[in-house]
N, C-alpha and C. Protein backbone atom coordinates (compact mmCIF):
# COMPACT_ATOMS: atom_id res chain seq x y z
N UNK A 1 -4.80 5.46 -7.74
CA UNK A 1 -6.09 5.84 -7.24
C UNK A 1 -6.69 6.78 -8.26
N UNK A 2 -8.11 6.54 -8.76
CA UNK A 2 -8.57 7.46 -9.74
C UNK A 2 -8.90 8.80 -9.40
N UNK A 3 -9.18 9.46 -10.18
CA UNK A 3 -9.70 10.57 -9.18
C UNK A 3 -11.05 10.60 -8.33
N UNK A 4 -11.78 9.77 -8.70
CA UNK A 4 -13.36 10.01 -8.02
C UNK A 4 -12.74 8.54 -6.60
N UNK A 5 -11.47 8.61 -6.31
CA UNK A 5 -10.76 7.79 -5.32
C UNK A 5 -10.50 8.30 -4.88
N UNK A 6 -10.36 9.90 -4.68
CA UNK A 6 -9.42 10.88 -4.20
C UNK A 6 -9.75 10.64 -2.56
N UNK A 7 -8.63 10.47 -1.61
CA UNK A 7 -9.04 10.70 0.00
C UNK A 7 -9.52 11.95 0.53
N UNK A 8 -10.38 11.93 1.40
CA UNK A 8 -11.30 13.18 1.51
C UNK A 8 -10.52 14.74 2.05
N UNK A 9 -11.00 15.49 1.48
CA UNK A 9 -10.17 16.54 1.75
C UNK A 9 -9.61 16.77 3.03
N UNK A 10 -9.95 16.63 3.91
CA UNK A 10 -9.47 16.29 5.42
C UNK A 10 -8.64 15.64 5.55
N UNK A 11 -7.60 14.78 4.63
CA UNK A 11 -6.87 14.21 4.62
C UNK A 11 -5.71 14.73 4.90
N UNK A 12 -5.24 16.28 4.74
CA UNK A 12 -4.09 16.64 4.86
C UNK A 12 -4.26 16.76 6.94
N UNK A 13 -5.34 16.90 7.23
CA UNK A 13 -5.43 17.58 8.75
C UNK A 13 -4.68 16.12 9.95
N UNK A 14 -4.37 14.82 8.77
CA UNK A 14 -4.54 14.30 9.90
C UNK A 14 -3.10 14.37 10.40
N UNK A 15 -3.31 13.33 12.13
CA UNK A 15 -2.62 13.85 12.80
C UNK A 15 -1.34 13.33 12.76
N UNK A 16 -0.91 12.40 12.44
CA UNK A 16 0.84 11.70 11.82
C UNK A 16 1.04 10.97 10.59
N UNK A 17 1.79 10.98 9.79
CA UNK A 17 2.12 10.61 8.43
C UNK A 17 1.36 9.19 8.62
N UNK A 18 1.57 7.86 9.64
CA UNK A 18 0.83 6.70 9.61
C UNK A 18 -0.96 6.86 9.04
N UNK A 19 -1.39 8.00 10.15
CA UNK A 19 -2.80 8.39 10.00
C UNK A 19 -3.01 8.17 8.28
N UNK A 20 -2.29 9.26 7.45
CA UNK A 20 -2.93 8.95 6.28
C UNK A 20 -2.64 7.25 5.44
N UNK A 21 -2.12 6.52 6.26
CA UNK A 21 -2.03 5.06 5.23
C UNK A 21 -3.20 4.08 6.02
N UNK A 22 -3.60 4.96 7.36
CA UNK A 22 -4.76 4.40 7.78
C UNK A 22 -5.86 4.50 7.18
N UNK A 23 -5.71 5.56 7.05
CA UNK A 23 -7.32 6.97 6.08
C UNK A 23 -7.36 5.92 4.72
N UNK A 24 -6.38 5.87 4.16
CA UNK A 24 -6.22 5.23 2.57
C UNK A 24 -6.73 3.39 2.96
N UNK A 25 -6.19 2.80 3.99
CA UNK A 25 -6.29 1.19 4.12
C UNK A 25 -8.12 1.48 4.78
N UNK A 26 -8.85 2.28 5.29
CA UNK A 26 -10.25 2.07 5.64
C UNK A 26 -11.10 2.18 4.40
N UNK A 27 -10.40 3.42 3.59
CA UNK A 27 -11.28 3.13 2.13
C UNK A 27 -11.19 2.43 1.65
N UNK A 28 -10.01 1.33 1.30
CA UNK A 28 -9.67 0.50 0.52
C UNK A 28 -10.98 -0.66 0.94
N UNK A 29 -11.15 -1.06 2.52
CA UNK A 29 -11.88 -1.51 2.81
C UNK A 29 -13.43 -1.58 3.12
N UNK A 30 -14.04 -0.13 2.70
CA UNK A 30 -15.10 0.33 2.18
C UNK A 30 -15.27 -0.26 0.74
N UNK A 31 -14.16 0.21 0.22
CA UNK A 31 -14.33 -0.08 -1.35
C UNK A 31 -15.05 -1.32 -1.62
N UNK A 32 -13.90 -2.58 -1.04
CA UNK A 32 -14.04 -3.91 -1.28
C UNK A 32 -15.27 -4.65 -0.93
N UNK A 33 -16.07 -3.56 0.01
CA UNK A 33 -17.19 -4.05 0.44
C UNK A 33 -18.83 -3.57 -1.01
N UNK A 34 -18.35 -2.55 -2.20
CA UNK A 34 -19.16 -2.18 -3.14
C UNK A 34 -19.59 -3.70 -3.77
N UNK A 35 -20.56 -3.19 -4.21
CA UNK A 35 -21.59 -4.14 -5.29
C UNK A 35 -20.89 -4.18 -6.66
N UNK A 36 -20.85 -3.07 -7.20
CA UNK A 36 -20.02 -2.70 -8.04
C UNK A 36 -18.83 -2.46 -8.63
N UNK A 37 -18.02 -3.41 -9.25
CA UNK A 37 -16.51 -2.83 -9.36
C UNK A 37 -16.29 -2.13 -10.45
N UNK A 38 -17.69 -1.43 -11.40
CA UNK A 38 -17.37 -0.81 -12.22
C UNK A 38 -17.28 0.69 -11.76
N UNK A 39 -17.57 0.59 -10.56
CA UNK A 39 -17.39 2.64 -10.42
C UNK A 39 -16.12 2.78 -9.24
N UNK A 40 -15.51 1.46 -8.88
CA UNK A 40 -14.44 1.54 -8.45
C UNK A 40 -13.21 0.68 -9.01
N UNK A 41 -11.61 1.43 -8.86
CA UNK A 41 -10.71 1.36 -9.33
C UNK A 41 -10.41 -0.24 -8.06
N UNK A 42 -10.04 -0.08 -6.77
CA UNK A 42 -10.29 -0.85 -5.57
C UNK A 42 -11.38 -2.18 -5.61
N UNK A 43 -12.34 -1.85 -5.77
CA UNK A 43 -13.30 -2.94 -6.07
C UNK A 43 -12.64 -4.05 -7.58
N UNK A 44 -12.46 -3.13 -8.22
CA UNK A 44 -12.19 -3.96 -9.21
C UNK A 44 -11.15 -5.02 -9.83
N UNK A 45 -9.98 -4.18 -8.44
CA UNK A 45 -8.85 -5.23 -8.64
C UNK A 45 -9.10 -6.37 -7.76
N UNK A 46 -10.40 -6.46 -6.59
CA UNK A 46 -10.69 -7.19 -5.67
C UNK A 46 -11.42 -7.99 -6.20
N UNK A 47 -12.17 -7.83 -7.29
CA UNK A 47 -13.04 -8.91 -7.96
C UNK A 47 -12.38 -9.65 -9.01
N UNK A 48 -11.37 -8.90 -9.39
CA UNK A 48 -10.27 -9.30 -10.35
C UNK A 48 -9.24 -10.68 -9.79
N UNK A 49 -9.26 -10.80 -8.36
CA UNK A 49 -8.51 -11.63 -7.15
C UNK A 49 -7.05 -11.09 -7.14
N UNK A 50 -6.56 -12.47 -6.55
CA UNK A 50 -5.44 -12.07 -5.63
C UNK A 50 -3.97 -11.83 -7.15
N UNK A 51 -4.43 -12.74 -7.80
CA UNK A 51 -3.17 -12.46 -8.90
C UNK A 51 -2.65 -11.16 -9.68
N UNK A 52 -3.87 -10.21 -9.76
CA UNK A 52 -4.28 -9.25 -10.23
C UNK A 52 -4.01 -8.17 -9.06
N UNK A 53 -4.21 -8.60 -8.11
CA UNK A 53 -3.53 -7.50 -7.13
C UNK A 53 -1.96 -7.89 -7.14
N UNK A 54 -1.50 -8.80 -6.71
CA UNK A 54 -0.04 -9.20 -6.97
C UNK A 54 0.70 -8.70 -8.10
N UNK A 55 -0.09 -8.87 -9.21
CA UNK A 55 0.69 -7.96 -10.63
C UNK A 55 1.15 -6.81 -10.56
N UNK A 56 -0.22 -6.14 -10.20
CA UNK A 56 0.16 -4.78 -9.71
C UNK A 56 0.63 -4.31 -8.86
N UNK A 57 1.49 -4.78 -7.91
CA UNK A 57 2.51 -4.45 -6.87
C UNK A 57 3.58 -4.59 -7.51
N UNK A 58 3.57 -5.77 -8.46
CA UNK A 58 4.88 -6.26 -9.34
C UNK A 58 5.67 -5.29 -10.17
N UNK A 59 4.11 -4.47 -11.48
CA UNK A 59 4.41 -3.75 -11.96
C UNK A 59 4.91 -2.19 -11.14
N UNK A 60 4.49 -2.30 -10.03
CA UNK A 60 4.35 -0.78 -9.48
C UNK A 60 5.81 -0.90 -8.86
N UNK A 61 6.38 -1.82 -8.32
CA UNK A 61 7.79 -2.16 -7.76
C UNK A 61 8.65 -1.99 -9.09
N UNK A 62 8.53 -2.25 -9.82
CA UNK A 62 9.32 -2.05 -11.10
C UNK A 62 9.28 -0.74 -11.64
N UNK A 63 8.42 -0.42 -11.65
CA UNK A 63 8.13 1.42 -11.81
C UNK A 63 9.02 2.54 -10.97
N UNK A 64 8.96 1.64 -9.64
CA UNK A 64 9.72 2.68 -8.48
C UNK A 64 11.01 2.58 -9.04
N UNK A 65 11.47 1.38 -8.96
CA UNK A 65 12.91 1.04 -9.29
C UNK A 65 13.41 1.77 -10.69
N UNK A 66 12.75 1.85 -11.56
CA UNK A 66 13.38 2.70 -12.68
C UNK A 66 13.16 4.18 -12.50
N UNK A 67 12.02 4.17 -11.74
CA UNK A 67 12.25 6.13 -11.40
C UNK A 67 13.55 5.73 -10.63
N UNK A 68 13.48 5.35 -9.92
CA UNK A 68 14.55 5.04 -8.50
C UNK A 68 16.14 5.48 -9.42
N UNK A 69 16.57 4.65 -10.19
CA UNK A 69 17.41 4.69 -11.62
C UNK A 69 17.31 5.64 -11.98
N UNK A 70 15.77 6.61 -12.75
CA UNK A 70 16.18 7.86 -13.15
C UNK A 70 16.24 8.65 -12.85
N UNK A 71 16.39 9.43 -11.03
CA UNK A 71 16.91 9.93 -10.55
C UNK A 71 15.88 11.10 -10.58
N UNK A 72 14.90 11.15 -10.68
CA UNK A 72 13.61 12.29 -10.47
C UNK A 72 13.33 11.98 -9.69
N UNK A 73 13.22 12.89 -8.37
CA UNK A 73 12.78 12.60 -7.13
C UNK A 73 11.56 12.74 -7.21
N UNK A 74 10.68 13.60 -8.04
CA UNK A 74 9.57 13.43 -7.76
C UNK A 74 8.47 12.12 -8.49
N UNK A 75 9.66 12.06 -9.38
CA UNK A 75 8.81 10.49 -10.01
C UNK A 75 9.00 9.74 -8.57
N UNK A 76 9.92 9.46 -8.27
CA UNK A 76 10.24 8.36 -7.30
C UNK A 76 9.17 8.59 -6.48
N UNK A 77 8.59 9.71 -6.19
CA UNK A 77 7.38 10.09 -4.83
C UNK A 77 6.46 9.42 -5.11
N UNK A 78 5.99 9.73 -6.73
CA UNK A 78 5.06 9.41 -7.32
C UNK A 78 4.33 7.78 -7.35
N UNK A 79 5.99 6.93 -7.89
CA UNK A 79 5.69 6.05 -7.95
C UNK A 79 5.45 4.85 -6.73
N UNK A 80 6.50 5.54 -5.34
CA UNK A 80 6.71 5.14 -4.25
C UNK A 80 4.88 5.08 -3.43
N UNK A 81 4.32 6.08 -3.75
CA UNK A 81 2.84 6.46 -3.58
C UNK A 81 2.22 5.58 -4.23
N UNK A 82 2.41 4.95 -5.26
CA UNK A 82 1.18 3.91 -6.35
C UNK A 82 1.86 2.54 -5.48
N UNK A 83 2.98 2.20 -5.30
CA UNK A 83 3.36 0.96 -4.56
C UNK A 83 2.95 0.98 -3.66
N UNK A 84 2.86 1.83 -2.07
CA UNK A 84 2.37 1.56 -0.89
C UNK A 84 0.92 1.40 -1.11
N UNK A 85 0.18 2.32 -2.25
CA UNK A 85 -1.52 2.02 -2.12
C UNK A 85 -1.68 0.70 -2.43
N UNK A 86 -0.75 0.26 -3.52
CA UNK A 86 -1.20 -1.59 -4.08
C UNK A 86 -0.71 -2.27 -2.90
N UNK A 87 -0.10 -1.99 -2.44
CA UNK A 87 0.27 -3.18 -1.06
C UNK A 87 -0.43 -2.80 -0.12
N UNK A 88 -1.15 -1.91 0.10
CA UNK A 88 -2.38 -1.44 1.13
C UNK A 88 -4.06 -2.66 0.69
N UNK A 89 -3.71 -2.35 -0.71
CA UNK A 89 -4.59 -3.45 -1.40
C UNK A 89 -4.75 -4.95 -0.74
N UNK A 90 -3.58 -5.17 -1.11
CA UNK A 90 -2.92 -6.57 -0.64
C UNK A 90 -3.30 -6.86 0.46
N UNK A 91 -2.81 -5.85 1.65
CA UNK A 91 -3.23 -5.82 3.25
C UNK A 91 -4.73 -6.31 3.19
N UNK A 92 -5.81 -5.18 2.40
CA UNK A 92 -6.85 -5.16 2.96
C UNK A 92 -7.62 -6.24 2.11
N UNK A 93 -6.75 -7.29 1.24
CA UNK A 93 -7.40 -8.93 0.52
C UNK A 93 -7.05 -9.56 2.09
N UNK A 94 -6.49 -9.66 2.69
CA UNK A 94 -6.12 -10.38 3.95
C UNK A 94 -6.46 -9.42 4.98
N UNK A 95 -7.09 -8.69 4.83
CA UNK A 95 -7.50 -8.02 5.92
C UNK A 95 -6.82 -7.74 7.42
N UNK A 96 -5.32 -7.33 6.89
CA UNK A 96 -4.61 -7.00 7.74
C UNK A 96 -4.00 -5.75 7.97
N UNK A 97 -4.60 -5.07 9.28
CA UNK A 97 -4.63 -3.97 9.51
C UNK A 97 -3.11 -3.26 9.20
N UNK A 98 -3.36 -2.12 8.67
CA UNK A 98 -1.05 -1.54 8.45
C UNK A 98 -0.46 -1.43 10.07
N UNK A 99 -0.85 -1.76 11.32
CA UNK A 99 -0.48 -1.47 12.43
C UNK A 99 0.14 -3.15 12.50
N UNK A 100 -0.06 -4.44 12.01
CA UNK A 100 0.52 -4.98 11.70
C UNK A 100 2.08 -5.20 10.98
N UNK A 101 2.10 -4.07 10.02
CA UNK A 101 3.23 -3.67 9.86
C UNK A 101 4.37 -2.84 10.62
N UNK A 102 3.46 -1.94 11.19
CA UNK A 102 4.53 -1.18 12.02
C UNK A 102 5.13 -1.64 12.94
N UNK A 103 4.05 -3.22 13.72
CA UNK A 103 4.51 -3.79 15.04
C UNK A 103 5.46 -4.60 14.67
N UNK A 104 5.48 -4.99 13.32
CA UNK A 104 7.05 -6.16 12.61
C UNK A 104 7.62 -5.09 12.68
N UNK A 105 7.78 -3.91 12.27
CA UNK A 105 8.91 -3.13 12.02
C UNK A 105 9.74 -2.19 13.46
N UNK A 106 8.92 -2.14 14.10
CA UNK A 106 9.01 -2.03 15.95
C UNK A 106 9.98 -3.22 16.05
N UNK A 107 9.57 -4.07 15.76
CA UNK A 107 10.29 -5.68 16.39
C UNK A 107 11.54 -5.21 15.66
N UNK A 108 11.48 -5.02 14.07
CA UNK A 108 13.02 -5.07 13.87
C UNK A 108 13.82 -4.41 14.37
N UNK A 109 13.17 -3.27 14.86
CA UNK A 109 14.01 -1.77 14.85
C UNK A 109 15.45 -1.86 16.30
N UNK A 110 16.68 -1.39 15.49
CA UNK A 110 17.48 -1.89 16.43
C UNK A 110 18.06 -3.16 16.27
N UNK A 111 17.51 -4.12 15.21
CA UNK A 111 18.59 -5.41 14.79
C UNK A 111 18.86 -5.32 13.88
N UNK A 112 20.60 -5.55 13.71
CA UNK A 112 20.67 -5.78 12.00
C UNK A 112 19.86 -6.58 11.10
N UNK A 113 20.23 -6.33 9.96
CA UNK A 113 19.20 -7.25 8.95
C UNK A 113 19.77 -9.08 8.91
N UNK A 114 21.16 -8.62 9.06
CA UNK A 114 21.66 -10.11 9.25
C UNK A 114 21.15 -11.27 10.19
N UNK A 115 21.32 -10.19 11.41
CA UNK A 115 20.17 -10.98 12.65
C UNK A 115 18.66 -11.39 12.15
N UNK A 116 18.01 -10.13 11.83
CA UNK A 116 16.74 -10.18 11.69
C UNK A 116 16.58 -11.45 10.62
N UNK A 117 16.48 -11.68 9.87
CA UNK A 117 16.93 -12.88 8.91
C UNK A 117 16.75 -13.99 9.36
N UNK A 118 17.69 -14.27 10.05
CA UNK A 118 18.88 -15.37 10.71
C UNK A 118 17.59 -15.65 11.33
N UNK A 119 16.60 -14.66 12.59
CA UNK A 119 15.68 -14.65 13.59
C UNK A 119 14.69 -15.83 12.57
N UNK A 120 14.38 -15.22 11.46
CA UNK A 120 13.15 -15.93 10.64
C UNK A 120 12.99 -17.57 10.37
N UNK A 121 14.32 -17.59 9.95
CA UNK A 121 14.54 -19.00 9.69
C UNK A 121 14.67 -20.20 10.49
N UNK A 122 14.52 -20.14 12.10
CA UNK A 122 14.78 -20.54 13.43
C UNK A 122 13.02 -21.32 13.28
């Protein structure tokens, strides 16, 4: 996120850690709605399409994983932070709200992964 992307200072007030990936997925979807993708970072990977957002989850997953490897926790924050915003991206090309996510992850919660799996392929 660039800086003139920054989430509005009110951002720290809100009220549960979800709140702020909400705060971040409504701008994303402000964004996508600009004329312009030259004064946005968001707009531009949206006019850019879907491959171009996909890259950049690619690259940003690969990023985590080698902080992940080099053992700086705060890289890992860092980079863990640039992956959830590009897959917030992703969400808001399909326009799928992150409460979508939490309700798959509700569903899993409480089955092994072996099950959960096993569940998919049925």
């Amino acid at each position: 996120m660039s800086s003139s992307e920054q989430p509005t200072p009110g951002a720290a007030s809100l009220k549960s850690d979800a709140d702020i990936l909400e705060a971040v997925y409504q701008i994303i979807l402000e964004r996508k709605q600009l004329a312009d993708g030259e004064k946005s970072y968001v707009k531009s990977l949206f006019d850019k399409g879907l491959d171009k957002i996909l890259s950049k989850i690619g690259e940003e997953a690969t990023e985590t994983a080698i902080a992940g490897k080099g053992g700086d926790r705060d890289e890992v924050v860092y980079e863990v932070a640039d992956l959830f915003f590009h897959v917030l991206i992703l969400l808001g090309y399909y326009n799928l709200p992150p409460e979508r996510i939490y309700a798959e992850l509700r569903r899993r919660f409480g089955l092994s992964g072996i099950e959960e799996k096993a569940s998919r392929s049925k």
